[in-house]
PDB file of N, CA and C in Angstrom:
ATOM      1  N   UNK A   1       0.812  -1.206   0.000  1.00  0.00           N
ATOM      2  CA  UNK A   1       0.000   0.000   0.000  1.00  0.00           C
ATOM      3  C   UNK A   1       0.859   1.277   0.000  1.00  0.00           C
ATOM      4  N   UNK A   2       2.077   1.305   1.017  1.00  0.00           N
ATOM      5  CA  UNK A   2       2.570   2.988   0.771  1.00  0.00           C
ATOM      6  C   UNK A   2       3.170   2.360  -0.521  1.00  0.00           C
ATOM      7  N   UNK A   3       3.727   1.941  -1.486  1.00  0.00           N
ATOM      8  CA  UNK A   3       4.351   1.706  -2.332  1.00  0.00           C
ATOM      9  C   UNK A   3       3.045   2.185  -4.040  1.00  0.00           C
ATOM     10  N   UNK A   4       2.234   2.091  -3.608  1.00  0.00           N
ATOM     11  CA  UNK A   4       1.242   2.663  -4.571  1.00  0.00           C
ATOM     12  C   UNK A   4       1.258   4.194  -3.566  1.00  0.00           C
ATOM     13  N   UNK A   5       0.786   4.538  -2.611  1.00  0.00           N
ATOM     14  CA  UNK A   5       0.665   5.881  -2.399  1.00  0.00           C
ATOM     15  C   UNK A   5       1.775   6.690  -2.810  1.00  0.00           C
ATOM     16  N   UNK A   6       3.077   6.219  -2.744  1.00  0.00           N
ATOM     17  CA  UNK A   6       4.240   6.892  -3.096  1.00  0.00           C
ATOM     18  C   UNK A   6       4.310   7.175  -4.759  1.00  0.00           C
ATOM     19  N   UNK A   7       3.966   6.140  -5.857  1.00  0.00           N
ATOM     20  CA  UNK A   7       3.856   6.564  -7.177  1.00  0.00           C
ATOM     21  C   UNK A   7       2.580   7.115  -7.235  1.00  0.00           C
ATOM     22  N   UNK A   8       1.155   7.185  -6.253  1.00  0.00           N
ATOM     23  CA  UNK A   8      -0.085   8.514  -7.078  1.00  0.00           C
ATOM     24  C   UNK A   8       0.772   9.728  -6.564  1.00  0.00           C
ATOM     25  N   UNK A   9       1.259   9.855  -5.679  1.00  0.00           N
ATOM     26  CA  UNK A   9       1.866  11.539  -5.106  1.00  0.00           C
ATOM     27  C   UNK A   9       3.039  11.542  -6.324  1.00  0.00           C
ATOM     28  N   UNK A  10       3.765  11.063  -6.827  1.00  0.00           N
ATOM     29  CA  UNK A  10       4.828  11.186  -7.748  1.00  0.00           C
ATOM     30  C   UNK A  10       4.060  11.502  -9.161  1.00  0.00           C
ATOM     31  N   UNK A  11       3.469  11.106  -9.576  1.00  0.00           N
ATOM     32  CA  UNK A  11       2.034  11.025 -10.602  1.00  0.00           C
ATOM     33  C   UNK A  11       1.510  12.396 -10.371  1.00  0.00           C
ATOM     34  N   UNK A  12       1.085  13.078  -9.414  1.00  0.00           N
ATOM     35  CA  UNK A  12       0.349  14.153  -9.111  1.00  0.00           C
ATOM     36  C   UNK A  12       1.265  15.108  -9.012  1.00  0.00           C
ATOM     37  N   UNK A  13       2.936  15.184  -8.652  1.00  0.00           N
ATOM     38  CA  UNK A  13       3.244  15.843  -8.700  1.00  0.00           C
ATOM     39  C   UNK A  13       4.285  16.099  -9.562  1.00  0.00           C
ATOM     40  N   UNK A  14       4.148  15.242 -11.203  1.00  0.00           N
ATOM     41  CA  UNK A  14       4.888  15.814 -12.005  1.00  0.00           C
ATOM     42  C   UNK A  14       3.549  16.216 -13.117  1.00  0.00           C
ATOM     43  N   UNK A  15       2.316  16.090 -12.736  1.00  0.00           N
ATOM     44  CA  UNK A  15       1.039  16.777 -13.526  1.00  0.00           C
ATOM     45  C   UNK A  15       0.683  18.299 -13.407  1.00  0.00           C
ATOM     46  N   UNK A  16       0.855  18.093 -11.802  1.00  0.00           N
ATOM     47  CA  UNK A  16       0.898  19.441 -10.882  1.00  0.00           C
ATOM     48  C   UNK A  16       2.124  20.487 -10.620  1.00  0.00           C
ATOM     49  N   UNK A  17       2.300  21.377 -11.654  1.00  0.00           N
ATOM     50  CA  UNK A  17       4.172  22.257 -11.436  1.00  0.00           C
ATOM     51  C   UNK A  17       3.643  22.995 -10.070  1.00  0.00           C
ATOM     52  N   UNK A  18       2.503  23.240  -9.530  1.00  0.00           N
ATOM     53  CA  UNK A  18       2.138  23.761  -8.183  1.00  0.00           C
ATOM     54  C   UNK A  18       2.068  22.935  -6.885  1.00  0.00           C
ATOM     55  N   UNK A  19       2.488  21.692  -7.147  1.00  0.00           N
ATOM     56  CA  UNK A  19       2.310  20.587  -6.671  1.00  0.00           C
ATOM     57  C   UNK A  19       2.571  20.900  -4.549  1.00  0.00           C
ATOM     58  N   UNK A  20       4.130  21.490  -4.638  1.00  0.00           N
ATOM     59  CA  UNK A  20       5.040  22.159  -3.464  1.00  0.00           C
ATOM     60  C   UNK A  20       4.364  22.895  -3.021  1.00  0.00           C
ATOM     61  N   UNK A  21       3.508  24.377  -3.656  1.00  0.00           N
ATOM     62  CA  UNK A  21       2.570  24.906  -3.012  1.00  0.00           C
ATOM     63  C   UNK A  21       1.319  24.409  -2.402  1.00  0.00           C
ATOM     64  N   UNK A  22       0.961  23.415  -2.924  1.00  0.00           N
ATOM     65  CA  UNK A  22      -0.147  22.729  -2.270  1.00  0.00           C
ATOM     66  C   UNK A  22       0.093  22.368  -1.117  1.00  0.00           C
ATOM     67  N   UNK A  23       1.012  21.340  -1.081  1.00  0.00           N
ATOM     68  CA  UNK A  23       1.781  20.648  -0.429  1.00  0.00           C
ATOM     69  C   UNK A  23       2.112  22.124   1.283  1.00  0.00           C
ATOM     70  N   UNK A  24       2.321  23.087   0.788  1.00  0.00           N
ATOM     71  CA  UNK A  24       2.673  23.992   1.701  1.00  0.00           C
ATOM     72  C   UNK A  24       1.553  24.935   2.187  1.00  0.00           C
ATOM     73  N   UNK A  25       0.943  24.936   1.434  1.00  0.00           N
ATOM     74  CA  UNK A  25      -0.551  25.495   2.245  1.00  0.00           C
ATOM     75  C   UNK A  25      -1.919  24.206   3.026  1.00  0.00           C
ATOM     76  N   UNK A  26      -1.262  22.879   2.606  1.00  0.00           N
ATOM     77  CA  UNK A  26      -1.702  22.185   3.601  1.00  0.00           C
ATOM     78  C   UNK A  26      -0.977  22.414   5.085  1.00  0.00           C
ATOM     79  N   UNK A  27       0.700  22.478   4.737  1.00  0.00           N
ATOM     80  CA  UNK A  27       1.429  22.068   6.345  1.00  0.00           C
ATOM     81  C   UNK A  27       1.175  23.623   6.648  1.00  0.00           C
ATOM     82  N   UNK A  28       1.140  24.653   6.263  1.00  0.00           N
ATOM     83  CA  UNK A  28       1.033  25.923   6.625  1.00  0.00           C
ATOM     84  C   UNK A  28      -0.095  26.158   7.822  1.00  0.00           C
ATOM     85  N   UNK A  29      -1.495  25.092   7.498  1.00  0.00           N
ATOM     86  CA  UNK A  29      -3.015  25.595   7.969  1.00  0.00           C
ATOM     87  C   UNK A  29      -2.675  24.502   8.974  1.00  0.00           C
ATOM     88  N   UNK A  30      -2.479  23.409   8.818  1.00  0.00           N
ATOM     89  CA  UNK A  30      -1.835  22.245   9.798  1.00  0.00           C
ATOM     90  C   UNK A  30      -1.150  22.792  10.951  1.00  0.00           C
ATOM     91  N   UNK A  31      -0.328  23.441  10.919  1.00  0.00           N
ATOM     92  CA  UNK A  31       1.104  23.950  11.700  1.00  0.00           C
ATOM     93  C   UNK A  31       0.407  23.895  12.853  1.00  0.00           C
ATOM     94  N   UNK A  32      -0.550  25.598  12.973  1.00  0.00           N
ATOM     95  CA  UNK A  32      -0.367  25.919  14.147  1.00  0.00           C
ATOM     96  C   UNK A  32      -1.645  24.795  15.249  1.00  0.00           C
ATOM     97  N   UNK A  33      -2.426  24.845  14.589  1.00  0.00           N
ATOM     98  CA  UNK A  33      -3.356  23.472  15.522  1.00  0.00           C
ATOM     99  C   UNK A  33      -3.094  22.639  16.438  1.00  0.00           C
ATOM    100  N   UNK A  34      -1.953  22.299  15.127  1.00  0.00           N
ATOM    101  CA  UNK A  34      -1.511  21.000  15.764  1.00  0.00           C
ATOM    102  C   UNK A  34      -0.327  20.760  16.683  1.00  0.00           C
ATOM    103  N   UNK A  35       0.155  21.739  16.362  1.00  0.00           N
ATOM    104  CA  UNK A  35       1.522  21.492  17.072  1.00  0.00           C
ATOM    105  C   UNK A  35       2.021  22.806  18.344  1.00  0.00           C
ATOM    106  N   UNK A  36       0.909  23.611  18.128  1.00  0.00           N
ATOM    107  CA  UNK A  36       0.972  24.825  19.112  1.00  0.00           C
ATOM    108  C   UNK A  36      -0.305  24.961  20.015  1.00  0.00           C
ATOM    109  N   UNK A  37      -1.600  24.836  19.341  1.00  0.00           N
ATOM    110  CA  UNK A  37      -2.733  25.187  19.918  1.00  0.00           C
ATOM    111  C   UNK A  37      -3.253  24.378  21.044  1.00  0.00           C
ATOM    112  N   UNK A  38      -3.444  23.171  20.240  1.00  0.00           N
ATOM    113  CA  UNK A  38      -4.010  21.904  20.888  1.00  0.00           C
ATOM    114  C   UNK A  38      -2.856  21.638  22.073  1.00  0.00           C
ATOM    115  N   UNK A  39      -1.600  21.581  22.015  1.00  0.00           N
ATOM    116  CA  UNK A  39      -0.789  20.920  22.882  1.00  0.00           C
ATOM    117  C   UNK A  39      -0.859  22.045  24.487  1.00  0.00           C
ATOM    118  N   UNK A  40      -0.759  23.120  24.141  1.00  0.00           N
ATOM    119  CA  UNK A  40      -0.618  24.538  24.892  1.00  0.00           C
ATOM    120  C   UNK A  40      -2.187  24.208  25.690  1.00  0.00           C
ATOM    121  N   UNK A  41      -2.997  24.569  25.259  1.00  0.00           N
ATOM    122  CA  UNK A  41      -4.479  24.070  25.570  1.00  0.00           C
ATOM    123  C   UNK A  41      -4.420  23.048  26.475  1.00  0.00           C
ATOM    124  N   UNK A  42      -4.019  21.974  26.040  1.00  0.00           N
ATOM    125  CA  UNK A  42      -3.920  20.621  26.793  1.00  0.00           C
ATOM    126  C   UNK A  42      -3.511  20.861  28.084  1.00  0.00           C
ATOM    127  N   UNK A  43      -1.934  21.132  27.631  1.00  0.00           N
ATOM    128  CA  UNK A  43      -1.460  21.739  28.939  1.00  0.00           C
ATOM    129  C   UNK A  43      -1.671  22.758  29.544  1.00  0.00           C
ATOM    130  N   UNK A  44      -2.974  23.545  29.641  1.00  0.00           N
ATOM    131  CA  UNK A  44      -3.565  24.847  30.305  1.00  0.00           C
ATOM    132  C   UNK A  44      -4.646  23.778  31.242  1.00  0.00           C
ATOM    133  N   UNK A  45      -5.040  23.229  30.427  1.00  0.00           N
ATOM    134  CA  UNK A  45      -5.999  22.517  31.449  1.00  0.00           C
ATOM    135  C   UNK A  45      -5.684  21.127  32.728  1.00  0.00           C
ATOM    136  N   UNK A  46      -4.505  20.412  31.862  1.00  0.00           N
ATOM    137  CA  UNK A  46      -4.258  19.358  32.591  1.00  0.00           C
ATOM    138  C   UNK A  46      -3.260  20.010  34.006  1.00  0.00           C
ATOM    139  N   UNK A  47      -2.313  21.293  33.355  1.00  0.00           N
ATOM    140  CA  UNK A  47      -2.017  21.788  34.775  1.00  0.00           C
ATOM    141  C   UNK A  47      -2.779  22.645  35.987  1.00  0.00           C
ATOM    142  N   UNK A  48      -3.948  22.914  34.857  1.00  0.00           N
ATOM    143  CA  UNK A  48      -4.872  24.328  35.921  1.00  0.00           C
ATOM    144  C   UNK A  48      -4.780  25.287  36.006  1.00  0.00           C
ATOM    145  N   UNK A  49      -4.178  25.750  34.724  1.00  0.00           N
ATOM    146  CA  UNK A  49      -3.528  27.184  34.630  1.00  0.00           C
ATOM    147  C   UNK A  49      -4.571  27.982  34.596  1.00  0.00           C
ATOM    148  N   UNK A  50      -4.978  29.218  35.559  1.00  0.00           N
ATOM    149  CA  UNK A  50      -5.710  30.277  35.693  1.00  0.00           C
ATOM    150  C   UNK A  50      -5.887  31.434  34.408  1.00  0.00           C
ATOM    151  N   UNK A  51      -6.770  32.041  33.953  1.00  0.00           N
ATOM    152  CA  UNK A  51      -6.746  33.253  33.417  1.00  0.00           C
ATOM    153  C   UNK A  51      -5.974  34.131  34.489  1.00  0.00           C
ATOM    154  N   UNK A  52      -5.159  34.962  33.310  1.00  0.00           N
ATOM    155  CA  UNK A  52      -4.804  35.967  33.812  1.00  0.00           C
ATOM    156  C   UNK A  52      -3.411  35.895  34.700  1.00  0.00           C
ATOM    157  N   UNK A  53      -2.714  34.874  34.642  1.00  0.00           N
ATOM    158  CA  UNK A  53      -1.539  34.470  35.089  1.00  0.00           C
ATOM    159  C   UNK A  53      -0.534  34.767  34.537  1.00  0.00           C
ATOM    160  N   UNK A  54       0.869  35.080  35.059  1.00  0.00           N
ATOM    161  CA  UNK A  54       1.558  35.231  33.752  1.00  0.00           C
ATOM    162  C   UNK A  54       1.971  34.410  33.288  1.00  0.00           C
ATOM    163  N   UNK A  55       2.166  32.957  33.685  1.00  0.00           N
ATOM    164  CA  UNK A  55       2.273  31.403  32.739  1.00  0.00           C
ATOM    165  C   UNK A  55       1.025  31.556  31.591  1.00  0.00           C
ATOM    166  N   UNK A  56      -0.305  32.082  32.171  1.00  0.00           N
ATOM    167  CA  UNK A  56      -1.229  31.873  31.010  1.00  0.00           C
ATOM    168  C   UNK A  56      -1.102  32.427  30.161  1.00  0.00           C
ATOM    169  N   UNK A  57      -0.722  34.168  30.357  1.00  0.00           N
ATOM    170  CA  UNK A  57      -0.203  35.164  29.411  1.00  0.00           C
ATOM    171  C   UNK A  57       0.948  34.861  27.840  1.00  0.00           C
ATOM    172  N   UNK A  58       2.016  34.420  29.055  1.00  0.00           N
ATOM    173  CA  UNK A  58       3.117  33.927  27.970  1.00  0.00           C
ATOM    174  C   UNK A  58       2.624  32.437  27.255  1.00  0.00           C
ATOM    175  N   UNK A  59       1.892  31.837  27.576  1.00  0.00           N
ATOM    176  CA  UNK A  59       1.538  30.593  26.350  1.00  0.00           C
ATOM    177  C   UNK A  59       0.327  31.145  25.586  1.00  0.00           C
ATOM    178  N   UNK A  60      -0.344  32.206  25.938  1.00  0.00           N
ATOM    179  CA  UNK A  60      -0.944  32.889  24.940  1.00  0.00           C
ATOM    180  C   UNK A  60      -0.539  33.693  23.874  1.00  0.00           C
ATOM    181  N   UNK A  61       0.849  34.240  24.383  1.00  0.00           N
ATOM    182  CA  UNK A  61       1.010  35.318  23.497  1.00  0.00           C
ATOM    183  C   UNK A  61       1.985  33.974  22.748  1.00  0.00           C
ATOM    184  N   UNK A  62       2.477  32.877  23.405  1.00  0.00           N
ATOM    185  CA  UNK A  62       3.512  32.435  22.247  1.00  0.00           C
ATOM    186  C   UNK A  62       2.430  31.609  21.383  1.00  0.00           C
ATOM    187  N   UNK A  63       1.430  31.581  21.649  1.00  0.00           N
ATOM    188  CA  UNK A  63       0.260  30.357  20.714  1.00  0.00           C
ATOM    189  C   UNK A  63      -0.183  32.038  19.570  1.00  0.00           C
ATOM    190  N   UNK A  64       0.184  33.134  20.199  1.00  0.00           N
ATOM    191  CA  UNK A  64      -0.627  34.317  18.924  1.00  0.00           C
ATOM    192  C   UNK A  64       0.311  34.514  18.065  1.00  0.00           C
ATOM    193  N   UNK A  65       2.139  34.624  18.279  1.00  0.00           N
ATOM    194  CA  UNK A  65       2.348  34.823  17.946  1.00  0.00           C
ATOM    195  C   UNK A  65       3.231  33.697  16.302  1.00  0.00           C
ATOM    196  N   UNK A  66       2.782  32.296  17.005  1.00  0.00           N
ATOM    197  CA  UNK A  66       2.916  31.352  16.424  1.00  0.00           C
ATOM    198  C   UNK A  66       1.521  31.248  15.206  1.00  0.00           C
ATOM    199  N   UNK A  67       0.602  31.676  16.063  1.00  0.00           N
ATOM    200  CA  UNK A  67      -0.423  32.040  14.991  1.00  0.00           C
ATOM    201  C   UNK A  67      -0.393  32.961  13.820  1.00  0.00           C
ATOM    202  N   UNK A  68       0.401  34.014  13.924  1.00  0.00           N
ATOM    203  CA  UNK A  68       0.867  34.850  13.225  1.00  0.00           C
ATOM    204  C   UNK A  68       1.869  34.311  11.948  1.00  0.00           C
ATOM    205  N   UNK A  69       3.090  33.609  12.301  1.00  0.00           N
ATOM    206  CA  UNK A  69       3.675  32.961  11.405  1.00  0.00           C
ATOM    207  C   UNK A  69       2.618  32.207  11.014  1.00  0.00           C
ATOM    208  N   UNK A  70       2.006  31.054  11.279  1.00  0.00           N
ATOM    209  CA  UNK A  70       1.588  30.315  10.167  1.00  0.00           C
ATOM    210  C   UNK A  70       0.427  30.870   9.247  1.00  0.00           C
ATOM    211  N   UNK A  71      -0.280  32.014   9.463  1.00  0.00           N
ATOM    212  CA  UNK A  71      -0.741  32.897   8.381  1.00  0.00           C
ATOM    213  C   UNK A  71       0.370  33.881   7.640  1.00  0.00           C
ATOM    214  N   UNK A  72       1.054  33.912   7.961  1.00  0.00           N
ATOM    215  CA  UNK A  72       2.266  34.583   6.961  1.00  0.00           C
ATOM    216  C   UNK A  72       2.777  33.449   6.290  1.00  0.00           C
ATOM    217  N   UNK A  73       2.734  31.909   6.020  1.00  0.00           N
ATOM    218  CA  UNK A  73       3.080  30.930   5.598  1.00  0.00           C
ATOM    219  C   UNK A  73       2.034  30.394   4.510  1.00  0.00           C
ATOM    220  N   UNK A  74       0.907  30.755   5.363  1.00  0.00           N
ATOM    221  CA  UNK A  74      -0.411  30.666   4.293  1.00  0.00           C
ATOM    222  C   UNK A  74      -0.708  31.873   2.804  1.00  0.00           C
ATOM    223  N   UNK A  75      -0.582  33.001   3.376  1.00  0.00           N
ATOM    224  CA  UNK A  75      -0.034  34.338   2.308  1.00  0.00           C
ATOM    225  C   UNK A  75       0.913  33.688   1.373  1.00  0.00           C
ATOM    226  N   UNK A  76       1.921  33.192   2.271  1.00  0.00           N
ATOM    227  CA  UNK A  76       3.474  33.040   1.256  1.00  0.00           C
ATOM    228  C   UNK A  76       3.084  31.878   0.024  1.00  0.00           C
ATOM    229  N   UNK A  77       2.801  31.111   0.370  1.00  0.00           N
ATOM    230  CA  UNK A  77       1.707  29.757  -0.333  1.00  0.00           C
ATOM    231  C   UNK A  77       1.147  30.070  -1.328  1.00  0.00           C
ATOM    232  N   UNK A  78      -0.153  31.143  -0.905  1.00  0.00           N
ATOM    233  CA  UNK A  78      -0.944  31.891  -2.257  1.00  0.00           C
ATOM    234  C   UNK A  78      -0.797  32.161  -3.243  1.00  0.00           C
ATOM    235  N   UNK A  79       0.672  33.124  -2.427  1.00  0.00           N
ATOM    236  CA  UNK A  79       1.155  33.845  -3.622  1.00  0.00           C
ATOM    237  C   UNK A  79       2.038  33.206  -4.385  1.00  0.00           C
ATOM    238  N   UNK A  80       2.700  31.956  -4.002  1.00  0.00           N
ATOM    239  CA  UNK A  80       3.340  31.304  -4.864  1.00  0.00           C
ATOM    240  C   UNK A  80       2.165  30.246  -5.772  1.00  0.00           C
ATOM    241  N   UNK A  81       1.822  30.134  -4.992  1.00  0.00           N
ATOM    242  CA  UNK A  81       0.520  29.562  -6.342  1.00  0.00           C
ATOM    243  C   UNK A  81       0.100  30.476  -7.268  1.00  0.00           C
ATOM    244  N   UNK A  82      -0.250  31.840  -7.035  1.00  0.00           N
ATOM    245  CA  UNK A  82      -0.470  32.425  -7.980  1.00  0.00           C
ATOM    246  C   UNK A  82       0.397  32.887  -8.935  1.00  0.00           C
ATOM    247  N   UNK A  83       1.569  32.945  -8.217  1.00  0.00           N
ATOM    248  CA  UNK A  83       3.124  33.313  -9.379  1.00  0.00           C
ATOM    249  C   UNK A  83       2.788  32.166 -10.405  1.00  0.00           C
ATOM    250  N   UNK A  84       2.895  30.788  -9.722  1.00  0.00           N
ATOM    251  CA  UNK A  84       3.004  29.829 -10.782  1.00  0.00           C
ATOM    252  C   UNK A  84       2.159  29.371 -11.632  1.00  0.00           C
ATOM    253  N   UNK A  85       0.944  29.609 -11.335  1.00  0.00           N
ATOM    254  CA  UNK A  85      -0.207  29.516 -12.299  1.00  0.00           C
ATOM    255  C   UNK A  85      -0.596  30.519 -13.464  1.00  0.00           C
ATOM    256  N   UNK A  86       0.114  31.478 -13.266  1.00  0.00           N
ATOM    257  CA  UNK A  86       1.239  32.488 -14.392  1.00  0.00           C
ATOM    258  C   UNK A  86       1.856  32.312 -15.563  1.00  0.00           C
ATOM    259  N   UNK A  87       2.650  31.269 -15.303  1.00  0.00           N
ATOM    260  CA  UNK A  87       3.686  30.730 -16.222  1.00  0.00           C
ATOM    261  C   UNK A  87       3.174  29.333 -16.068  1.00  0.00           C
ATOM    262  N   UNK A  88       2.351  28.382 -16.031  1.00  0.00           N
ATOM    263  CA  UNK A  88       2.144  26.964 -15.964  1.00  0.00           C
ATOM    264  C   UNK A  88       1.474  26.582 -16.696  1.00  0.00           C
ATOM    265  N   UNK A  89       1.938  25.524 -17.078  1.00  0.00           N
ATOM    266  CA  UNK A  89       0.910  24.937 -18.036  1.00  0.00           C
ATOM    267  C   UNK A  89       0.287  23.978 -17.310  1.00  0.00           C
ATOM    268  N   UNK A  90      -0.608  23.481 -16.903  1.00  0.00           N
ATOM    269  CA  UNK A  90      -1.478  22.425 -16.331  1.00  0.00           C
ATOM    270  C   UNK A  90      -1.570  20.787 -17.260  1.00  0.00           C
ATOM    271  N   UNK A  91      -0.886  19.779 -16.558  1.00  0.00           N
ATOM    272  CA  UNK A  91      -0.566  18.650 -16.965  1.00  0.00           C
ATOM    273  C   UNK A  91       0.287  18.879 -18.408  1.00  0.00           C
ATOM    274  N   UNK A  92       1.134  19.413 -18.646  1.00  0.00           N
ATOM    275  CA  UNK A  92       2.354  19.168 -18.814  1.00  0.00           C
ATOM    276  C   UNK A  92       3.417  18.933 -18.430  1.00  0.00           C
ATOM    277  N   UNK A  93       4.346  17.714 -19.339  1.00  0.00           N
ATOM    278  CA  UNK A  93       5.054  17.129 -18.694  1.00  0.00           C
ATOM    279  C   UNK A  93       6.568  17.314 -19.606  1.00  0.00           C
ATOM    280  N   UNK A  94       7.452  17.968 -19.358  1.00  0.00           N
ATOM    281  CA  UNK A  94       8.531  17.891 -20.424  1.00  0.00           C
ATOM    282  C   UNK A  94       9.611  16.435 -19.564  1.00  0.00           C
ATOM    283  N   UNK A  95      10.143  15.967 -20.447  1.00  0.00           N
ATOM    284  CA  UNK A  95      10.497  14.595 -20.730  1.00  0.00           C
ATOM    285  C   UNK A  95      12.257  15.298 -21.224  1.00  0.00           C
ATOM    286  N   UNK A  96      13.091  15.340 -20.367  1.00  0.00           N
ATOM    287  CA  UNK A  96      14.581  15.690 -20.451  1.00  0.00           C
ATOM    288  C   UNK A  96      15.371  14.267 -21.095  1.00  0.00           C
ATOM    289  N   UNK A  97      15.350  13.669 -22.550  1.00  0.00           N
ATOM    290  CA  UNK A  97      15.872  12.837 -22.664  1.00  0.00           C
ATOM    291  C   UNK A  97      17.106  13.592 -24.040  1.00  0.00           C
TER     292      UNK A  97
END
């Protein structure tokens, strides 16, 4: 099974010249959820952290400001999709032999 998933993503991404941008505005919207929000959260509750603390403060401001990059990652994404859909041809494939 990964041995077929590995040639459709190889397949899709010599059809797709935007392929990397995709690819980066998925992990872009992914990022912060998962790996900042949810975990920070977790640990606000499983320790008991109060509003208004300054432990609560600083994992807020580092979950906003982590929020911040990954919408500047999502922008960056766009706009490279839109650069490349510019100059792209859609399912073309040049063949370097």
């Amino acid at each position: 099974m990964p041995t077929i998933f590995v040639i459709f993503t190889t397949l899709v991404a010599m059809m797709f010249p935007f392929f990397n941008a995709i690819l980066s505005i998925l992990g872009s919207i992914s990022l912060w959820p998962i790996t900042v929000y949810f975990p920070v959260k977790t640990h606000m509750i499983q320790a008991k952290i109060k509003k208004g603390t300054p432990t609560w403060t600083v994992l807020y401001v580092l979950s906003f400001v982590c929020f911040i990059v990954s919408l500047s990652a999502i922008v960056g994404s766009v706009a490279d999709i839109s650069h490349i859909l510019r100059h792209a041809k859609i399912f073309h494939i040049e063949l370097w032999l």
